[in-house]
Protein backbone atom coordinates (compact mmCIF):
# COMPACT_ATOMS: atom_id res chain seq x y z
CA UNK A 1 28.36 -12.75 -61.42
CA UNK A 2 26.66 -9.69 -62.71
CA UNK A 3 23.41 -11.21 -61.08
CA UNK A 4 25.30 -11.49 -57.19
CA UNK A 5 26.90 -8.16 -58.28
CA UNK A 6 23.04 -6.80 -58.72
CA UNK A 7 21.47 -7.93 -55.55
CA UNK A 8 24.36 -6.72 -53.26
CA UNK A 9 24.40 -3.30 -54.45
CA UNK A 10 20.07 -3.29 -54.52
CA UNK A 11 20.52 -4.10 -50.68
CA UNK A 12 23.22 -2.10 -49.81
CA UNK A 13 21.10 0.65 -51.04
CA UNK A 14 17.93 0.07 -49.39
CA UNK A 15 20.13 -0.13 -45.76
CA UNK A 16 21.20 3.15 -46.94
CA UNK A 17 17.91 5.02 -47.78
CA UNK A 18 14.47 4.29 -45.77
CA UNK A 19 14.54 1.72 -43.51
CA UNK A 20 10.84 1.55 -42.82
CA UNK A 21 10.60 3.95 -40.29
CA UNK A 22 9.74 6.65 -41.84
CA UNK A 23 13.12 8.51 -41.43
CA UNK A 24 14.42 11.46 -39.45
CA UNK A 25 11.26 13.48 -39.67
CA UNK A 26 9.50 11.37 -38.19
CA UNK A 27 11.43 11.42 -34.77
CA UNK A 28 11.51 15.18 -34.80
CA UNK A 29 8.35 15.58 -34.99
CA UNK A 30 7.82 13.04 -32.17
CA UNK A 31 10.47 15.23 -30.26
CA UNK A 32 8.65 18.22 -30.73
CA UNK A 33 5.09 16.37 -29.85
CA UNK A 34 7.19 14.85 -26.44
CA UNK A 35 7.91 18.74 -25.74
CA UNK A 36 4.46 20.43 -25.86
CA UNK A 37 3.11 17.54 -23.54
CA UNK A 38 5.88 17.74 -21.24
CA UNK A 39 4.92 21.71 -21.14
CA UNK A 40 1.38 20.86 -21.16
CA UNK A 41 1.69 18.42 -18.15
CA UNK A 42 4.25 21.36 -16.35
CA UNK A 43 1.40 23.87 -17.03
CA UNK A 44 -1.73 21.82 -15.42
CA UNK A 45 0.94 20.69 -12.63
CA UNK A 46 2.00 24.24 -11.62
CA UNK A 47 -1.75 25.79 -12.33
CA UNK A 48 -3.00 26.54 -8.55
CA UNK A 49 -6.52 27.22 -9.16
CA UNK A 50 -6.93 23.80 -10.79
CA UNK A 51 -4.73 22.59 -7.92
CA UNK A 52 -6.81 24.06 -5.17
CA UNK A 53 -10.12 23.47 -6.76
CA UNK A 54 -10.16 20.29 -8.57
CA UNK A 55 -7.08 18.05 -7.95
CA UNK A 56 -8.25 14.97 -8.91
CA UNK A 57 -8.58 16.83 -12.68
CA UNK A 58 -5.70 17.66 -12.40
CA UNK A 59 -3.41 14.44 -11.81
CA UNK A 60 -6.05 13.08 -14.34
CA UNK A 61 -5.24 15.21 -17.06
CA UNK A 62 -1.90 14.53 -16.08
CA UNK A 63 -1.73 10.73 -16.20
CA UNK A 64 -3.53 11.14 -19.18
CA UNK A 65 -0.68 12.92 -20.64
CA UNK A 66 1.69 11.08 -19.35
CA UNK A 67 0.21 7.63 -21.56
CA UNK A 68 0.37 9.62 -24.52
CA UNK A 69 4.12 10.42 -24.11
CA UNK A 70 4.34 7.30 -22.58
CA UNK A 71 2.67 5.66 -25.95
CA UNK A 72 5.08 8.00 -28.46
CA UNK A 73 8.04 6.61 -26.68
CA UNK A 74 7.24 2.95 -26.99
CA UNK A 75 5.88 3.26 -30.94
CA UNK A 76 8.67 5.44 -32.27
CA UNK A 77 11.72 5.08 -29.73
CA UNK A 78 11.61 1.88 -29.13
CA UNK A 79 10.09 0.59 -32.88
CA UNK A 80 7.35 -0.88 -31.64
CA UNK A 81 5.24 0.36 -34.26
CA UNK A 82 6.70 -1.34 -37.15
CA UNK A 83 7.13 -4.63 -35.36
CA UNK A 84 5.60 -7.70 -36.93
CA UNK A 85 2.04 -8.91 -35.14
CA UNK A 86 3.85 -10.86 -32.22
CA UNK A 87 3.41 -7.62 -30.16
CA UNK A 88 0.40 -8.22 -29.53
CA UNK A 89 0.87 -11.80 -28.24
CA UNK A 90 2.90 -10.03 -25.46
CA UNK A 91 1.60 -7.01 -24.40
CA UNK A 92 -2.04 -7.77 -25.04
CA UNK A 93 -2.15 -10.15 -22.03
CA UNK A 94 0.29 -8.88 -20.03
CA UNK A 95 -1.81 -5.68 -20.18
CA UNK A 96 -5.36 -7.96 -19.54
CA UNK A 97 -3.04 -9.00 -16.38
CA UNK A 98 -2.28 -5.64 -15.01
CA UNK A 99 -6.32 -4.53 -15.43
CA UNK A 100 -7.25 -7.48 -14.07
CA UNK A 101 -4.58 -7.49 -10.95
CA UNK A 102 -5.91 -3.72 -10.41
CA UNK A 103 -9.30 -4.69 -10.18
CA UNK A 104 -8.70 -7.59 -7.72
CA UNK A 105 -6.46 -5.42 -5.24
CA UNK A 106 -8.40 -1.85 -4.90
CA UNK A 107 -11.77 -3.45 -3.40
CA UNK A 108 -9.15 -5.54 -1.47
CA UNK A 109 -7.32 -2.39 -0.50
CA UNK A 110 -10.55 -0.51 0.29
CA UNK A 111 -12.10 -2.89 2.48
CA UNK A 112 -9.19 -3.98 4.43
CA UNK A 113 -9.76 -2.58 8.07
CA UNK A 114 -13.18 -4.04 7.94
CA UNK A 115 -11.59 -7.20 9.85
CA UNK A 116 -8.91 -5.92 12.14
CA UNK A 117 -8.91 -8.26 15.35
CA UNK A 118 -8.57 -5.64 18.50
CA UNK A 119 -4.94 -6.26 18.69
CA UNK A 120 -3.96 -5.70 14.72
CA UNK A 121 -6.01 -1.80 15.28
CA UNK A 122 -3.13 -1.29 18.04
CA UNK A 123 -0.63 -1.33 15.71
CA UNK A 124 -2.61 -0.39 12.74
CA UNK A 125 -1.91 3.67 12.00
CA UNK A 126 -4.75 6.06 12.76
CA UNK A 127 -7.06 6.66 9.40
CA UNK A 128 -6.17 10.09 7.81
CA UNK A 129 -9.73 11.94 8.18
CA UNK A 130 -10.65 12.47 4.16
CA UNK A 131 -10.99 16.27 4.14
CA UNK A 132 -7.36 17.02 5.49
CA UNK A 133 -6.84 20.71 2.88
CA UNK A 134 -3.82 20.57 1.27
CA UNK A 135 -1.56 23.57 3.31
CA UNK A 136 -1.74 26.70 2.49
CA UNK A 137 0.90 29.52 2.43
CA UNK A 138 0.09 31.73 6.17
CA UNK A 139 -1.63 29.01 7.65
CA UNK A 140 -0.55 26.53 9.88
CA UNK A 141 1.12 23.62 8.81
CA UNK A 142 -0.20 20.34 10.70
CA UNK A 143 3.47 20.10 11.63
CA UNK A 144 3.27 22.87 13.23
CA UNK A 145 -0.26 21.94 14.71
CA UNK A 146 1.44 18.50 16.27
CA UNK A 147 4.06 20.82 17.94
CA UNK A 148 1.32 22.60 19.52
CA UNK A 149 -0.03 19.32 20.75
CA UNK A 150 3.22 17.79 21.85
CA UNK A 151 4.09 21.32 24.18
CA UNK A 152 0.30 20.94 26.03
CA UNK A 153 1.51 17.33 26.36
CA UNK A 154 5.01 18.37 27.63
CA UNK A 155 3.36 20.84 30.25
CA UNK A 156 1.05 18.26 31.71
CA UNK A 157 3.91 15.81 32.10
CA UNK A 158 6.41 18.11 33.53
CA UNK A 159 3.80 18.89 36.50
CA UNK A 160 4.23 17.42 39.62
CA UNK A 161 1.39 14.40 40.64
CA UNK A 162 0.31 14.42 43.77
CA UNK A 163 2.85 11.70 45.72
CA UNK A 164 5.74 14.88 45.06
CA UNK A 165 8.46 13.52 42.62
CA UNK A 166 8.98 14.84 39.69
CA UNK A 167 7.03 13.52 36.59
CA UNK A 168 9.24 11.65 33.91
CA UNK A 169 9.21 13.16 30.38
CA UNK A 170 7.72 11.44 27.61
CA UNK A 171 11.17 9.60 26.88
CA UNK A 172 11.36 7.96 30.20
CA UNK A 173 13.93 9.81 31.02
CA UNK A 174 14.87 13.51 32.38
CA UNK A 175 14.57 15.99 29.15
């Protein structure tokens, strides 16, 4: 009895004390890690020189600091970390999937106008030329720009053609 009496009290006391993950420091610190690269991803987000000059260093450095968070929260938060080897039964081909499904589908992506019949580029939407600048504060939007369009548009349409009645506006209908 003093043997059953032994063991219960030698478990009961390792629940209560460590419990293999490395206790309450541990998650601070990972709190505290989770708040400078939140701050650091806020800083390079909001940074407009980097924004104007180089923004494809800039959402790099951000998804780049977004994994590591990313990473903390899956080892620590969700105990990943002091899981038994089985983890990697799941996630390592499950993650060979997702680089291999990426690398199947951005050529695909890429190269998929190459084929268009004539009638699939009448409904297709018009390519977005590549060096479109981001706006900038005092100059014009392209919204504004596609006003400007639509109102020459308007003023052709609302001119009388030769046979004398009235043009239609764009909407088919009087505006």
């Amino acid at each position: 009895m003093t043997e059953h009496a032994h063991s219960s009290s030698h478990g009961h006391e390792h629940h209560q004390g460590e419990h293999g993950h490395g206790g309450v420091g541990k998650y601070i610190a990972v709190f505290f890690a989770l708040c400078v690269l939140t701050g650091i991803s806020f800083g390079v987000g909001n940074w407009h020189a980097l924004r104007v000059s180089s923004p494809g260093t800039m959402w790099a450095i951000m998804m780049a600091v977004s994994c590591c968070k990313a990473l903390l929260v899956i080892l620590f938060f969700m105990h990943i970390l002091w899981e038994a080897n089985w983890k990697y039964v799941l996630t390592v081909p499950a993650s060979l999937m997702s680089i291999f499904l990426v690398l199947m589908l951005v050529p695909d992506i890429g190269r998929r106008t190459l084929k268009y019949s004539a009638d699939r580029w009448l409904y297709a939407p018009k390519p977005v030329p590549a060096a479109a600048a981001p706006h900038e504060p005092g100059s014009p939007s392209a919204h504004e720009h596609d006003h400007a369009a639509d109102s020459r548009d308007k003023d052709s349409h609302d001119k009388a053609p030769a046979n004398g009645k009235p043009a239609e506006g764009k909407h088919g209908g009087h505006e």
